[in-house]
N, C-alpha and C. Protein backbone atom coordinates (compact mmCIF):
# COMPACT_ATOMS: atom_id res chain seq x y z
N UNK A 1 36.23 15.97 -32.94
CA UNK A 1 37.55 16.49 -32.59
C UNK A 1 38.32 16.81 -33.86
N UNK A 2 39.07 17.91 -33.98
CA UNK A 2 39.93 18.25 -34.65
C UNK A 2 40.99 17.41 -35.05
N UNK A 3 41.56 17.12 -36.39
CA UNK A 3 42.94 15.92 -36.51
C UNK A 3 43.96 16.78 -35.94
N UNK A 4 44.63 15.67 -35.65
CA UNK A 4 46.25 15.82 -35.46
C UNK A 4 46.53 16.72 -36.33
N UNK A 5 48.08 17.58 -35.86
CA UNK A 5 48.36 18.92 -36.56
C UNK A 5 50.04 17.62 -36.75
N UNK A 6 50.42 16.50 -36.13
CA UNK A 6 51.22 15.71 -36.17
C UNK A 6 52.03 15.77 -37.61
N UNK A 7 53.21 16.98 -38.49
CA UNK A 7 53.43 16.45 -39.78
C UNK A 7 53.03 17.00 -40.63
N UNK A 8 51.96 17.86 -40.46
CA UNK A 8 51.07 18.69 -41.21
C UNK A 8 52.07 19.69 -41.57
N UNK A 9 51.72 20.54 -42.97
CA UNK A 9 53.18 21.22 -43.34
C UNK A 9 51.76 22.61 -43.89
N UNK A 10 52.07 24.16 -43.26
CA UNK A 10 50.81 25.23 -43.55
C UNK A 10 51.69 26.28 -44.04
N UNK A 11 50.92 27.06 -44.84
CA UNK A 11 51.40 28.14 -45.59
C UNK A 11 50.85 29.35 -45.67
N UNK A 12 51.17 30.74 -45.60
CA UNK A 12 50.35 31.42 -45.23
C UNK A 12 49.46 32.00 -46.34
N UNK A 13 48.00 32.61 -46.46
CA UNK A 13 47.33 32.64 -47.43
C UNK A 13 47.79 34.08 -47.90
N UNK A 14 48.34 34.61 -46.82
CA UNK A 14 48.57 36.47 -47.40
C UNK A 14 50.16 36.82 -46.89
N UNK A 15 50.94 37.40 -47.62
CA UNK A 15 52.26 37.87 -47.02
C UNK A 15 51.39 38.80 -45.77
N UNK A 16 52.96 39.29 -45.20
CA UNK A 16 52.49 40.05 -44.27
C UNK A 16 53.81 41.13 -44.38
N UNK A 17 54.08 41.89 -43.25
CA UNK A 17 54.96 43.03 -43.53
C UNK A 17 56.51 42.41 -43.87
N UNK A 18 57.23 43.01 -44.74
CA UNK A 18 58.88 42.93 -44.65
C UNK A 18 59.39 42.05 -43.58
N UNK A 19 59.94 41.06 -43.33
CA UNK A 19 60.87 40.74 -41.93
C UNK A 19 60.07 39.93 -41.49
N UNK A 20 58.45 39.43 -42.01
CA UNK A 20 57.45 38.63 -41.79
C UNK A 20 57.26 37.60 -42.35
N UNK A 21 56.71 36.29 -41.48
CA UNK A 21 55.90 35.47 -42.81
C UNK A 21 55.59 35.85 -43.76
N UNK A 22 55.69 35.16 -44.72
CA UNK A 22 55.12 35.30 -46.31
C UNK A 22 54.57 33.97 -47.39
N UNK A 23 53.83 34.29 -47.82
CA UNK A 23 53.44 33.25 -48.60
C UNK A 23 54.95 31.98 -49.00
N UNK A 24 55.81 32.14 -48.97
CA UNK A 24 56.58 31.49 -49.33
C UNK A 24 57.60 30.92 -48.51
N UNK A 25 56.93 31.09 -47.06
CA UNK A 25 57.10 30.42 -45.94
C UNK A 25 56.54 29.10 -45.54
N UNK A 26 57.03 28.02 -45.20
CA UNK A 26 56.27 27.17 -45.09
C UNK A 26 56.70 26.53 -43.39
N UNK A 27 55.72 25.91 -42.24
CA UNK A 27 55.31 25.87 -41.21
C UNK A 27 55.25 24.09 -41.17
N UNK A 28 56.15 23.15 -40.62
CA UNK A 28 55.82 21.69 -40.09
C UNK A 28 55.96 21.64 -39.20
N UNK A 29 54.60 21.07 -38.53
CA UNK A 29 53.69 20.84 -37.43
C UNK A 29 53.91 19.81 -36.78
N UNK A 30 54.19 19.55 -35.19
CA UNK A 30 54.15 18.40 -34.47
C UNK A 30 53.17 18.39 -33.14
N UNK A 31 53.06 17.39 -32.87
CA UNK A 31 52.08 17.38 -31.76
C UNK A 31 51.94 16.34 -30.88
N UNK A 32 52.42 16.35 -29.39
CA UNK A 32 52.17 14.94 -28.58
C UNK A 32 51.76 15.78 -27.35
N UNK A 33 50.62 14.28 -26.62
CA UNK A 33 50.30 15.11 -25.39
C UNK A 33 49.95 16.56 -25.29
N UNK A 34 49.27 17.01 -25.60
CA UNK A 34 48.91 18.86 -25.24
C UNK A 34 49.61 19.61 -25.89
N UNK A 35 51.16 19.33 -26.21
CA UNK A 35 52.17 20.48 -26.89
C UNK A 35 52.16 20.05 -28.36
N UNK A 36 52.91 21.44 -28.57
CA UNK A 36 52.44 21.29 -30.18
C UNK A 36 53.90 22.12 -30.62
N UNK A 37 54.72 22.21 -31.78
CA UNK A 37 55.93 22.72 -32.06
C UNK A 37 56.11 22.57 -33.02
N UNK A 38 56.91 23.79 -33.53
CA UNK A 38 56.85 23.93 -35.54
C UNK A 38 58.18 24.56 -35.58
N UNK A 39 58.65 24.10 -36.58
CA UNK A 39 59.61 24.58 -37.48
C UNK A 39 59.09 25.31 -38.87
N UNK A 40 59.56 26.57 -39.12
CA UNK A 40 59.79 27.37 -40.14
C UNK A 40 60.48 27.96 -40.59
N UNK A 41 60.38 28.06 -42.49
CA UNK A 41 61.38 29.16 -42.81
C UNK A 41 60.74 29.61 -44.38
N UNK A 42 61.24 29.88 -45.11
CA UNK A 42 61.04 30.82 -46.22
C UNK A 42 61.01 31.99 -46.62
N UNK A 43 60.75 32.50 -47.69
CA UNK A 43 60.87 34.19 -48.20
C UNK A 43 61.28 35.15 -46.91
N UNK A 44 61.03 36.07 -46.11
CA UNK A 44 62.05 37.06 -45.08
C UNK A 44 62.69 35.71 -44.28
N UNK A 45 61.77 34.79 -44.00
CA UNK A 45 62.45 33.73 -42.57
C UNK A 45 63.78 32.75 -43.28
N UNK A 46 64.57 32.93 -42.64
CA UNK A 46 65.47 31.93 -42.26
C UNK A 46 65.56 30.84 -41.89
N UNK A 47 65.38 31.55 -40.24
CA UNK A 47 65.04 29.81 -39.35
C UNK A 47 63.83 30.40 -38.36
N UNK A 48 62.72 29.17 -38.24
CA UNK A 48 61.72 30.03 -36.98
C UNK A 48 61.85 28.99 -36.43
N UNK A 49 61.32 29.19 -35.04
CA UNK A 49 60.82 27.63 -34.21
C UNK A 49 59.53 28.70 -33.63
N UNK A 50 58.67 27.48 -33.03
CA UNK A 50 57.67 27.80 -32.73
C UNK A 50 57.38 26.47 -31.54
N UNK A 51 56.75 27.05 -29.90
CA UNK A 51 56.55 26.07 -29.27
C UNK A 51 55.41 26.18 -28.24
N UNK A 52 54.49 25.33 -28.09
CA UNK A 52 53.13 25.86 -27.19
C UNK A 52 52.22 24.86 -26.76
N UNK A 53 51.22 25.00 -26.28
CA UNK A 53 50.22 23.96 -26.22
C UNK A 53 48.71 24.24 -27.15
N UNK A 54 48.20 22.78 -27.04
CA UNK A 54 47.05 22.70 -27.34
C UNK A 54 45.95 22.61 -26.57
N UNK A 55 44.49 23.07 -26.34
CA UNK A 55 43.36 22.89 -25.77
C UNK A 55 42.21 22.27 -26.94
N UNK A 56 41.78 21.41 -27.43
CA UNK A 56 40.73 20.89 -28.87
C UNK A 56 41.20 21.72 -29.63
N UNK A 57 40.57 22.66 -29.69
CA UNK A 57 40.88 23.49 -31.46
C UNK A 57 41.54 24.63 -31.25
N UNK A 58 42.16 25.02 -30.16
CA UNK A 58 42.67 26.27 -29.55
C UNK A 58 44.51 26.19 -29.63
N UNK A 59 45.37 26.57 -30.29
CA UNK A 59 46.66 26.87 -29.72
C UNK A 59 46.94 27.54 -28.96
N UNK A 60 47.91 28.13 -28.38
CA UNK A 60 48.76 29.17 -27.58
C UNK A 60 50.09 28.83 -27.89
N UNK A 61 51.10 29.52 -28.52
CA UNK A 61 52.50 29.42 -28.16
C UNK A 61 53.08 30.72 -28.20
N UNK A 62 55.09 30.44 -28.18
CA UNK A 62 55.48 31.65 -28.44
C UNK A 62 55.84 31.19 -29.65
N UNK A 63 57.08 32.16 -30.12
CA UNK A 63 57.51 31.61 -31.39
C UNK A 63 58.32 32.60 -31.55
N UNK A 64 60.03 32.26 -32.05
CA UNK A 64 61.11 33.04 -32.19
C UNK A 64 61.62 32.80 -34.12
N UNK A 65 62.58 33.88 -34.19
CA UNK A 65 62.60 33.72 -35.69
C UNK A 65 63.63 34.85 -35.85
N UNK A 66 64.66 34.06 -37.03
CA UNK A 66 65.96 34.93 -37.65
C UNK A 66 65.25 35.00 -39.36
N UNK A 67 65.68 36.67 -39.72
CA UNK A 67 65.28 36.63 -41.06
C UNK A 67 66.90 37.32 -41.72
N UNK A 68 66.18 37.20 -43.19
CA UNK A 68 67.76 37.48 -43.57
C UNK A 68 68.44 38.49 -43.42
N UNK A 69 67.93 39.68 -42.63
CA UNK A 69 68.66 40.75 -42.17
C UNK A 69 69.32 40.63 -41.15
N UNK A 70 69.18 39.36 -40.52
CA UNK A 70 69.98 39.31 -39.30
C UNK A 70 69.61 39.46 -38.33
N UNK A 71 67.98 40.20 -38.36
CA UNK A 71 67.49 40.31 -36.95
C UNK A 71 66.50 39.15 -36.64
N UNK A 72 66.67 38.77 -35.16
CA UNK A 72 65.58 37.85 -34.50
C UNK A 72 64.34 38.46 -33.61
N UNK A 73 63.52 38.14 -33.71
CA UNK A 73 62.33 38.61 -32.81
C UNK A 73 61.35 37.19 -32.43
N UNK A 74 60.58 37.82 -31.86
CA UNK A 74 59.62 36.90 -30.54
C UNK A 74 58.89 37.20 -30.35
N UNK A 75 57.47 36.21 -30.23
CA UNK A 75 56.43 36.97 -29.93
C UNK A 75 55.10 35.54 -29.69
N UNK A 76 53.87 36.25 -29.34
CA UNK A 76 53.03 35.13 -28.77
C UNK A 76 51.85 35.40 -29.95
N UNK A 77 51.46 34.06 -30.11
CA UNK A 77 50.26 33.97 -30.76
C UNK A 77 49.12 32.65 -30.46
N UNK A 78 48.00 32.78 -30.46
CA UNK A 78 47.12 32.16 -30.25
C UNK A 78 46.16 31.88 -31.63
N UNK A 79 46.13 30.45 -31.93
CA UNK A 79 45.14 30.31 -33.02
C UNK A 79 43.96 29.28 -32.96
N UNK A 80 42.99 29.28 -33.64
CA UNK A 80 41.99 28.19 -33.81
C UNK A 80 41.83 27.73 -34.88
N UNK A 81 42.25 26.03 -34.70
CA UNK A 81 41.99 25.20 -36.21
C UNK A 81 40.28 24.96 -36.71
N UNK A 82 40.45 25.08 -37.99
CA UNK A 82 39.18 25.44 -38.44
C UNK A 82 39.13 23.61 -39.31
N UNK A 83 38.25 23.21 -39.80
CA UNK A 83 38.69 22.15 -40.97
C UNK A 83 37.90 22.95 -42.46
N UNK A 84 38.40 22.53 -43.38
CA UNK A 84 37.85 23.73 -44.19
C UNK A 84 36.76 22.29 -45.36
N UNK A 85 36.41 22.53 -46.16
CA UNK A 85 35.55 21.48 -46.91
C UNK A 85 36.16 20.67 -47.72
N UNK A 86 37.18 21.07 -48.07
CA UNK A 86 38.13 20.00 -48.53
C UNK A 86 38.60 18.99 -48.05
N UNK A 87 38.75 19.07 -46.53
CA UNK A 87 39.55 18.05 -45.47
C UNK A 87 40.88 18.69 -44.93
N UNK A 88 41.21 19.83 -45.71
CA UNK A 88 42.13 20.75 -44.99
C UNK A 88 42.11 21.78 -43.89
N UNK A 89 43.09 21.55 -43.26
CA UNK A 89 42.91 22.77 -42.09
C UNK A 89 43.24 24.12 -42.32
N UNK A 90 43.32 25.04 -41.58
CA UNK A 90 42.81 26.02 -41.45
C UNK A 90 43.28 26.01 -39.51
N UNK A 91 44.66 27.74 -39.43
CA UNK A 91 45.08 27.98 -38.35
C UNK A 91 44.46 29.80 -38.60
N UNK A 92 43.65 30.04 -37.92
CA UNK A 92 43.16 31.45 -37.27
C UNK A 92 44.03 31.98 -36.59
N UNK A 93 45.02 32.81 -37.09
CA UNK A 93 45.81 33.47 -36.05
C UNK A 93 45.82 34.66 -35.78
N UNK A 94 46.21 34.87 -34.01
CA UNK A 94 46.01 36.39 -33.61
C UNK A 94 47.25 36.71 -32.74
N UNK A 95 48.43 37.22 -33.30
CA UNK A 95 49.59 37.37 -33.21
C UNK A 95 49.84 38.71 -32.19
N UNK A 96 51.20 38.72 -31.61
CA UNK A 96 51.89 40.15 -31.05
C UNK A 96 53.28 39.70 -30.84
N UNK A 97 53.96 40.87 -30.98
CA UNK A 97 55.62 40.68 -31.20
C UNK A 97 55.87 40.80 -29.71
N UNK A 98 56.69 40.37 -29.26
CA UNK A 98 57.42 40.75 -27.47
C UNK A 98 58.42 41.03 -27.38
N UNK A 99 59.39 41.06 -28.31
CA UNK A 99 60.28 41.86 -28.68
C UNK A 99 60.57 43.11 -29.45
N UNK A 100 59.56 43.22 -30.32
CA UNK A 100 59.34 44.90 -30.94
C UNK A 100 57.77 44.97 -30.67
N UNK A 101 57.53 46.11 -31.73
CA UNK A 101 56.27 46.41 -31.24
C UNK A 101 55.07 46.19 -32.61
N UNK A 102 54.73 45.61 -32.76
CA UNK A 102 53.31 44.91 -33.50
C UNK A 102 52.43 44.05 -33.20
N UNK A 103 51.34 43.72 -34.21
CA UNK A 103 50.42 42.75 -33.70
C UNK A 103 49.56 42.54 -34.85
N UNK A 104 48.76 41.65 -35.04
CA UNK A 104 48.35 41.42 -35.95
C UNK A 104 47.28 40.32 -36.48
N UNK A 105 46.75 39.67 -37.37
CA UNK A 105 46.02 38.66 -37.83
C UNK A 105 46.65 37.71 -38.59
N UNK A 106 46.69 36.22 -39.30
CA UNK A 106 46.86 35.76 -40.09
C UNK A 106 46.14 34.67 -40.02
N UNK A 107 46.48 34.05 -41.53
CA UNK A 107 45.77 32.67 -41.65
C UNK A 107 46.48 31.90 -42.63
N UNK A 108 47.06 30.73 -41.91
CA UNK A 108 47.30 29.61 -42.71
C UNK A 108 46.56 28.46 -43.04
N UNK A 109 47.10 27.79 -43.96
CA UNK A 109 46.33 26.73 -44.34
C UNK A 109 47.48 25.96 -44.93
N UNK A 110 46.65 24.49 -44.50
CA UNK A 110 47.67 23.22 -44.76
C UNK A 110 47.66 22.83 -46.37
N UNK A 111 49.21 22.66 -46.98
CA UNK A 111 49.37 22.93 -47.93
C UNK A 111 48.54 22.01 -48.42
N UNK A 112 48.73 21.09 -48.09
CA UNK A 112 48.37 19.58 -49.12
C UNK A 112 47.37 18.73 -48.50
N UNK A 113 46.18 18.30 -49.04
CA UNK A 113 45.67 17.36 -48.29
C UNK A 113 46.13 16.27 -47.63
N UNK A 114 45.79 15.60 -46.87
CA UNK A 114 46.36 14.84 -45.45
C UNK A 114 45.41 13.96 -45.36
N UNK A 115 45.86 12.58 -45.90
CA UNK A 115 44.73 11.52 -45.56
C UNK A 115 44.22 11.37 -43.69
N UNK A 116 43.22 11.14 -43.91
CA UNK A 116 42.26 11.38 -42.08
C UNK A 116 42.02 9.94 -42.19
């Protein structure tokens, strides 16, 4: 089984467009019972929240977000935790906006190792 995402703090490995995550965003992770919920912010982000469930290595949530232009958007993404050889994780993500119109890939990874 996959560890707890409980606290875990992920960062993304690649910016992405203007008004997007960016490397200098950073993502803390909670997790009880099936649901799972994050707080974010950095470089375009402001404030994000993020809220969904878990299946073993599978997420689903939505996830809303103000950047510094003032605009908020929304949108659903689904990821799979990977563990990588270090002992770090690894979130596979496959994103779409529901409030404008995009979609996309990413991948984070947990900043810091995390005693198991």
């Amino acid at each position: 089984m996959v560890p707890s995402l409980e606290g875990l703090t992920f960062a993304p490995v690649a910016d992405q467009a203007p008004g997007q995550v960016g490397t200098g965003t950073r993502f803390t992770y909670h997790e009880q019972d099936g649901g799972i919920w994050a707080e974010y912010a950095g470089g375009d982000v402001v404030r994000g929240r993020l809220v969904g469930t878990r299946s073993g290595d599978r997420l689903d949530f939505r996830y809303v977000q103000l950047t510094h232009d003032g605009i908020t958007s929304s949108g659903h993404c689904e990821s799979r935790i990977v563990e990588l050889p270090d002992g770090r994780l690894r979130l596979e993500e496959s994103w779409q906006w529901e409030s404008r119109t995009g979609d996309g890939t990413s991948i984070v990874e947990e900043v810091t190792r995390h005693a198991r």
